[in-house]
C-alpha atoms as a PDB file:
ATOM      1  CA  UNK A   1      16.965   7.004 -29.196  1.00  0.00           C
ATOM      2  CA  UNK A   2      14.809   9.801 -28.289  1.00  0.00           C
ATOM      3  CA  UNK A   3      11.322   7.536 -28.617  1.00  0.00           C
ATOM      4  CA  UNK A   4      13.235   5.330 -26.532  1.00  0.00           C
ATOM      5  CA  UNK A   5      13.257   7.025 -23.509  1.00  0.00           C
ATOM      6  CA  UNK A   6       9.596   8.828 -24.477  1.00  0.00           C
ATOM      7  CA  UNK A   7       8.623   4.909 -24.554  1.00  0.00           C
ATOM      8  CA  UNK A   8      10.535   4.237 -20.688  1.00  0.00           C
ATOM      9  CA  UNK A   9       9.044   7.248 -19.187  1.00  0.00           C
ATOM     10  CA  UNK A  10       5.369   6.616 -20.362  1.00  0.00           C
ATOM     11  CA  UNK A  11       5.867   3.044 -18.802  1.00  0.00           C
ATOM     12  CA  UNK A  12       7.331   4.494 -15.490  1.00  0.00           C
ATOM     13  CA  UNK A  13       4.279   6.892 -14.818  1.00  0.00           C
ATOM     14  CA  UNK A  14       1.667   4.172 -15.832  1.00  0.00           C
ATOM     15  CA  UNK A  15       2.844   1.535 -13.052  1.00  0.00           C
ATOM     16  CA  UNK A  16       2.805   4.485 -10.915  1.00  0.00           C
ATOM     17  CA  UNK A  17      -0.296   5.253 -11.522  1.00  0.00           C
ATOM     18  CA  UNK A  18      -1.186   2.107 -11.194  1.00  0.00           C
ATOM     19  CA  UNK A  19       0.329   1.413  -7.892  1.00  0.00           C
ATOM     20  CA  UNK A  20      -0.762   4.995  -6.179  1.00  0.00           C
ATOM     21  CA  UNK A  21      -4.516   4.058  -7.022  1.00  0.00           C
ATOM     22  CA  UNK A  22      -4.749   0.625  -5.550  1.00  0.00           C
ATOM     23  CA  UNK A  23      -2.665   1.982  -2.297  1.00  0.00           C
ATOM     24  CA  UNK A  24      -5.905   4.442  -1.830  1.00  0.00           C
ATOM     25  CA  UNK A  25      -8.420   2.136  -2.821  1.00  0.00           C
ATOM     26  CA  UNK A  26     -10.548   1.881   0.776  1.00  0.00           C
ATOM     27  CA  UNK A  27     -12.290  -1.615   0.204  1.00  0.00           C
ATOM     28  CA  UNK A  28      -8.547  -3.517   0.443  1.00  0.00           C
ATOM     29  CA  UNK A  29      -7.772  -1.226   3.404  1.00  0.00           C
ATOM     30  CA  UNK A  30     -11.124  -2.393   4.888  1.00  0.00           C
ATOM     31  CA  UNK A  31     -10.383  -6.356   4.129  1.00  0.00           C
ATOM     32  CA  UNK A  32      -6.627  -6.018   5.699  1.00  0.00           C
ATOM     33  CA  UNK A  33      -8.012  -4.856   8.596  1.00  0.00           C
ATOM     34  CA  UNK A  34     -11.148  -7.013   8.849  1.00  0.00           C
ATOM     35  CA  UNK A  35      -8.523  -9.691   8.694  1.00  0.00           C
ATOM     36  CA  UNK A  36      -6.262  -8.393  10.922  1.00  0.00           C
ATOM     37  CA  UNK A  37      -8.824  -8.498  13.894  1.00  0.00           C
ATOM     38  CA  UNK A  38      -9.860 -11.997  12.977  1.00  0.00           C
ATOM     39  CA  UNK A  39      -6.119 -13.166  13.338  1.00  0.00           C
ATOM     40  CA  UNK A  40      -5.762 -11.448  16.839  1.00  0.00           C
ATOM     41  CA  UNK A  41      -3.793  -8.737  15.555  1.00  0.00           C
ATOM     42  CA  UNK A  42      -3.387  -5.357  16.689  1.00  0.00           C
ATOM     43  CA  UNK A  43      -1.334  -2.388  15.167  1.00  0.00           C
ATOM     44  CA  UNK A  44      -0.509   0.746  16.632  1.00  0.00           C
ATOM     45  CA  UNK A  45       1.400   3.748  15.281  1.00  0.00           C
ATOM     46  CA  UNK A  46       4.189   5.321  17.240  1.00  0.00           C
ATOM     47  CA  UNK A  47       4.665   9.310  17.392  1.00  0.00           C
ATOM     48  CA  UNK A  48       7.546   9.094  15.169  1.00  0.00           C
ATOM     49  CA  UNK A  49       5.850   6.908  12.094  1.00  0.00           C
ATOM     50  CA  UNK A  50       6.892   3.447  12.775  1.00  0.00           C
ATOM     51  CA  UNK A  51       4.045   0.883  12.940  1.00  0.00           C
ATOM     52  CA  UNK A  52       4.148  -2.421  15.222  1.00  0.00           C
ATOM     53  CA  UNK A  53       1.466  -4.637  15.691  1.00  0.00           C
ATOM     54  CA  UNK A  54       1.080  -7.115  18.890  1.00  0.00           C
ATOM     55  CA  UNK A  55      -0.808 -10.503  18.693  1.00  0.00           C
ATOM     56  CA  UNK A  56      -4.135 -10.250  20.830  1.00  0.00           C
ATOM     57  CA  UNK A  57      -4.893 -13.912  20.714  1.00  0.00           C
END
């Protein structure tokens, strides 16, 4: 029972790992926004954290 739940919380804090590193990985923050612009897309952030984006085109 015990290695059981060693086993689950191993697995929880690799696909967390594995999801924080590709949120700060630059290059993909690069393309979405290279992309963005080419679809007439602009996104602005308000004061209080929200983010909307308008269509340029």
């Amino acid at each position: 029972m015990r290695t059981r739940i060693v086993k689950v919380i191993l697995m929880i804090i690799l696909g967390m790992s594995a999801v924080s590193c590709s949120l700060f990985d630059s290059n993909e923050w690069r393309e979405a926004h290279r992309r963005s612009v080419e679809h007439g897309r602009t996104c602005y952030e308000r004061a209080n954290g929200s983010i909307y984006c308008k269509d340029t085109k």
